[in-house]
C-alpha atoms as a PDB file:
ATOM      1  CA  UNK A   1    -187.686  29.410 326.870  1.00  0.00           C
ATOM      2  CA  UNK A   2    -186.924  28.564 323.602  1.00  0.00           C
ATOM      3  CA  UNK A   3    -187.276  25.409 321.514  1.00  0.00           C
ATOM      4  CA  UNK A   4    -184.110  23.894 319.525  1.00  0.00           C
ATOM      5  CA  UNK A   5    -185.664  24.699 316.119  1.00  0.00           C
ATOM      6  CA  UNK A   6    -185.139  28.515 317.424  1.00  0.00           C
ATOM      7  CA  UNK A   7    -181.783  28.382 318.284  1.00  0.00           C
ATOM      8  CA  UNK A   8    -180.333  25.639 315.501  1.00  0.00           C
ATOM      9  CA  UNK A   9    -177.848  27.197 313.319  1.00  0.00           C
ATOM     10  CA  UNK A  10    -176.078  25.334 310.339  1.00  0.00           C
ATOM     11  CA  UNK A  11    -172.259  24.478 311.093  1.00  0.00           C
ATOM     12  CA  UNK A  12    -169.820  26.663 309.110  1.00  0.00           C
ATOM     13  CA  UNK A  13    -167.689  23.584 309.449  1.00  0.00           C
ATOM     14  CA  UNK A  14    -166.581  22.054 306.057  1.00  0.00           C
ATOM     15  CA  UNK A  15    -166.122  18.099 306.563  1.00  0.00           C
ATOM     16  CA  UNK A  16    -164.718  15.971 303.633  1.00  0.00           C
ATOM     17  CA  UNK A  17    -167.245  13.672 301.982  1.00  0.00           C
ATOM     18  CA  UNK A  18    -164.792  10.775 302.598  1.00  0.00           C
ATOM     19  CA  UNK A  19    -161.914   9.853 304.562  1.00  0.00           C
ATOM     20  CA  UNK A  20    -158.746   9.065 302.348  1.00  0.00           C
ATOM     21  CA  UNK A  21    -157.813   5.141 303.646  1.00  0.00           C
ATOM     22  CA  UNK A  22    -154.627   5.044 305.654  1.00  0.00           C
ATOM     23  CA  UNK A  23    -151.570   4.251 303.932  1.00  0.00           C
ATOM     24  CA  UNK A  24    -149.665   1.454 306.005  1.00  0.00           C
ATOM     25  CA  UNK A  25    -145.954   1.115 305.160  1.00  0.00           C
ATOM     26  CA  UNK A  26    -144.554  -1.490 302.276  1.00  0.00           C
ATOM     27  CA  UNK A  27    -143.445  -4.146 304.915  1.00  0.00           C
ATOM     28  CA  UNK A  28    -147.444  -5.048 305.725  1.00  0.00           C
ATOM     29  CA  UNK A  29    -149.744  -6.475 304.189  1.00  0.00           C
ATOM     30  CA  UNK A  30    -153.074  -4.930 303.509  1.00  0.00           C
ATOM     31  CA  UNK A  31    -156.832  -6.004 303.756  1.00  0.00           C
ATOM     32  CA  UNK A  32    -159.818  -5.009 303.814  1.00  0.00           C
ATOM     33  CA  UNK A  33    -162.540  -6.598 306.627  1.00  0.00           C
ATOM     34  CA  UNK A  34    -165.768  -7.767 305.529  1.00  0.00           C
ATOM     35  CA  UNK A  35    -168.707  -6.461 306.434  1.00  0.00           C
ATOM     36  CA  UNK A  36    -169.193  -8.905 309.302  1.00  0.00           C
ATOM     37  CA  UNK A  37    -165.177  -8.226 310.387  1.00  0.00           C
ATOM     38  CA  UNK A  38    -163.625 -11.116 308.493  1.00  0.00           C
ATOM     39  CA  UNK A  39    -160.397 -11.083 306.601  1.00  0.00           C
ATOM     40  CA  UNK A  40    -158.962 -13.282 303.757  1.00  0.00           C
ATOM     41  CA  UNK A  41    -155.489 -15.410 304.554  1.00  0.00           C
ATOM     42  CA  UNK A  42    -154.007 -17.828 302.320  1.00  0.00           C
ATOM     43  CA  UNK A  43    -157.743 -17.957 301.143  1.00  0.00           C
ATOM     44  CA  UNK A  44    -159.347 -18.799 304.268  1.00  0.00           C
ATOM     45  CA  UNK A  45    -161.437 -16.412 306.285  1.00  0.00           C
ATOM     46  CA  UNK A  46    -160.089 -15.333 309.599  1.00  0.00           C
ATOM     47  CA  UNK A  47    -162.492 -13.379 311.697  1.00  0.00           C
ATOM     48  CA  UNK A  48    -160.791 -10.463 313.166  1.00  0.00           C
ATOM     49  CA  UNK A  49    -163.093  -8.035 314.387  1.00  0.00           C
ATOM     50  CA  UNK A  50    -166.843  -6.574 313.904  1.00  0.00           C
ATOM     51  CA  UNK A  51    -165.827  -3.145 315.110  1.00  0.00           C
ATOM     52  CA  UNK A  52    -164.094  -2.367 312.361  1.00  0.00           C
ATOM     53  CA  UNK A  53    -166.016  -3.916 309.493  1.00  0.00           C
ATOM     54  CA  UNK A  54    -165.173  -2.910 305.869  1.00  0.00           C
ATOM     55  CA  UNK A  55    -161.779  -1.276 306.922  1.00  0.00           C
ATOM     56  CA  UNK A  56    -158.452  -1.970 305.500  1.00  0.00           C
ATOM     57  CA  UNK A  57    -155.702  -3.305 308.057  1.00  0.00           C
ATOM     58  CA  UNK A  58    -151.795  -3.845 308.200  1.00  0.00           C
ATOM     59  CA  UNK A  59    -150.480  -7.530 308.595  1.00  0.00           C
ATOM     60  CA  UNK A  60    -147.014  -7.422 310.352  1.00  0.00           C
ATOM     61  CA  UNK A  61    -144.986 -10.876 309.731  1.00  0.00           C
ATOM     62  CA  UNK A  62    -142.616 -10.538 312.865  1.00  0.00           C
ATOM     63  CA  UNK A  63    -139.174 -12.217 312.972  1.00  0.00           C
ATOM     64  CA  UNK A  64    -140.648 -14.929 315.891  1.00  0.00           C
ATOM     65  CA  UNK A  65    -142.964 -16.554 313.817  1.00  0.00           C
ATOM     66  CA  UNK A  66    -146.336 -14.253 314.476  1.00  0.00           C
ATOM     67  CA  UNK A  67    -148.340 -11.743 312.764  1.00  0.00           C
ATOM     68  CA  UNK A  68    -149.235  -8.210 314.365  1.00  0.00           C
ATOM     69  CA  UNK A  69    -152.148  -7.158 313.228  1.00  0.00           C
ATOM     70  CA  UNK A  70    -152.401  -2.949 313.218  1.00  0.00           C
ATOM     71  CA  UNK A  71    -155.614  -0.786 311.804  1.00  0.00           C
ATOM     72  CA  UNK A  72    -154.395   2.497 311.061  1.00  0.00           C
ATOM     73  CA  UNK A  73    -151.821   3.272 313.971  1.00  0.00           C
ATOM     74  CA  UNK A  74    -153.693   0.703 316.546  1.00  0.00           C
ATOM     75  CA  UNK A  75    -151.724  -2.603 317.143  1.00  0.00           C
ATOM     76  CA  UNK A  76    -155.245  -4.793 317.260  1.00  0.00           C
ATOM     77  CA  UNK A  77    -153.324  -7.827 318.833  1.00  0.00           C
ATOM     78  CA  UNK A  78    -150.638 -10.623 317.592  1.00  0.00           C
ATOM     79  CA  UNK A  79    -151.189 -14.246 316.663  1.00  0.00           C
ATOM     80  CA  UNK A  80    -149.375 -16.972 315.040  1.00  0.00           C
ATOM     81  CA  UNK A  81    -148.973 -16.525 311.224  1.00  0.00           C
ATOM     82  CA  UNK A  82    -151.680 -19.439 310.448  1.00  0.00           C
ATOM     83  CA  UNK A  83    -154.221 -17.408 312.684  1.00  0.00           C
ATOM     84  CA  UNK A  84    -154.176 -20.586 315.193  1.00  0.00           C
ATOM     85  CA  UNK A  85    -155.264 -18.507 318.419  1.00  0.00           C
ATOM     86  CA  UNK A  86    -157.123 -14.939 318.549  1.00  0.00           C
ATOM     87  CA  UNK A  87    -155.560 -11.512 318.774  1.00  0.00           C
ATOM     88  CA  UNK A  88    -153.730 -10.877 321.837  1.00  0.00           C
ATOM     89  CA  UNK A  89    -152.652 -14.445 322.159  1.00  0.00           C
ATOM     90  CA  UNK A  90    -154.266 -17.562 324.450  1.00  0.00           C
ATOM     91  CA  UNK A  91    -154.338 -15.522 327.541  1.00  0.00           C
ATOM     92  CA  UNK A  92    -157.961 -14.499 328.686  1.00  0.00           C
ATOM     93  CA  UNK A  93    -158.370 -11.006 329.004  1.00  0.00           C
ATOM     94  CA  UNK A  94    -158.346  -9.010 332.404  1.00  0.00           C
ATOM     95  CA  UNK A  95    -161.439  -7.405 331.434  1.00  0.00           C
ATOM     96  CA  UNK A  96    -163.502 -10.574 331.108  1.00  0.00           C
ATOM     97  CA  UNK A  97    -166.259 -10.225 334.281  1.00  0.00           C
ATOM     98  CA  UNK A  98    -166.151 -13.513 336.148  1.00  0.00           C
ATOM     99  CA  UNK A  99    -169.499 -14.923 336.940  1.00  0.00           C
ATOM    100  CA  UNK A 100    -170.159 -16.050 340.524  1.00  0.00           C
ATOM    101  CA  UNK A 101    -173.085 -18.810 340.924  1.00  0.00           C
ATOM    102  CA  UNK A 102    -175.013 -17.984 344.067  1.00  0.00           C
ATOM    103  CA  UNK A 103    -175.227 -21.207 346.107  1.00  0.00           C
END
């Protein structure tokens, strides 16, 4: 048997210090999530997600009055253009687990 420090070789791979940032097309606007997954709209902060903190995203204005909101080729969701309800719209979400009380 032999012990992973035997048997470790370098990778010959060559990966790029940095990932160029996505370039989303003219129609969208762009910015960039906080840290903690907030955004900046009409200079209030609109929390958008913590998965993808301190990434730029594309704002969508759609002709019916909402805003689809895309990070690199991923639509996130859609909500109204004032941010009134969360991505994806008021529905709840078929992956929420329901919670039974035992009796």
């Amino acid at each position: 048997r032999k012990r992973p420090v035997q048997v470790y070789e370098i990778s010959k791979r060559q990966y790029p210090s940095s990932i160029p940032e996505f370039d989303y097309p003219a129609s969208m606007e762009v910015r960039r999530t906080s840290s903690r997954g907030y955004i900046s709209w009409h200079q209030k902060p609109y929390f958008i997600s913590g998965a993808i903190s301190n990434e730029t995203i594309g704002i969508q204005e759609e002709e019916d009055l909402s805003n689809s909101l895309w990070f690199c080729e991923l639509k996130l969701g859609t909500t109204t253009k004032n941010f009134d309800y969360p991505l994806g719209g008021n529905q709840a979400s078929p992956y929420i687990r329901r919670h039974v009380r035992n009796k």
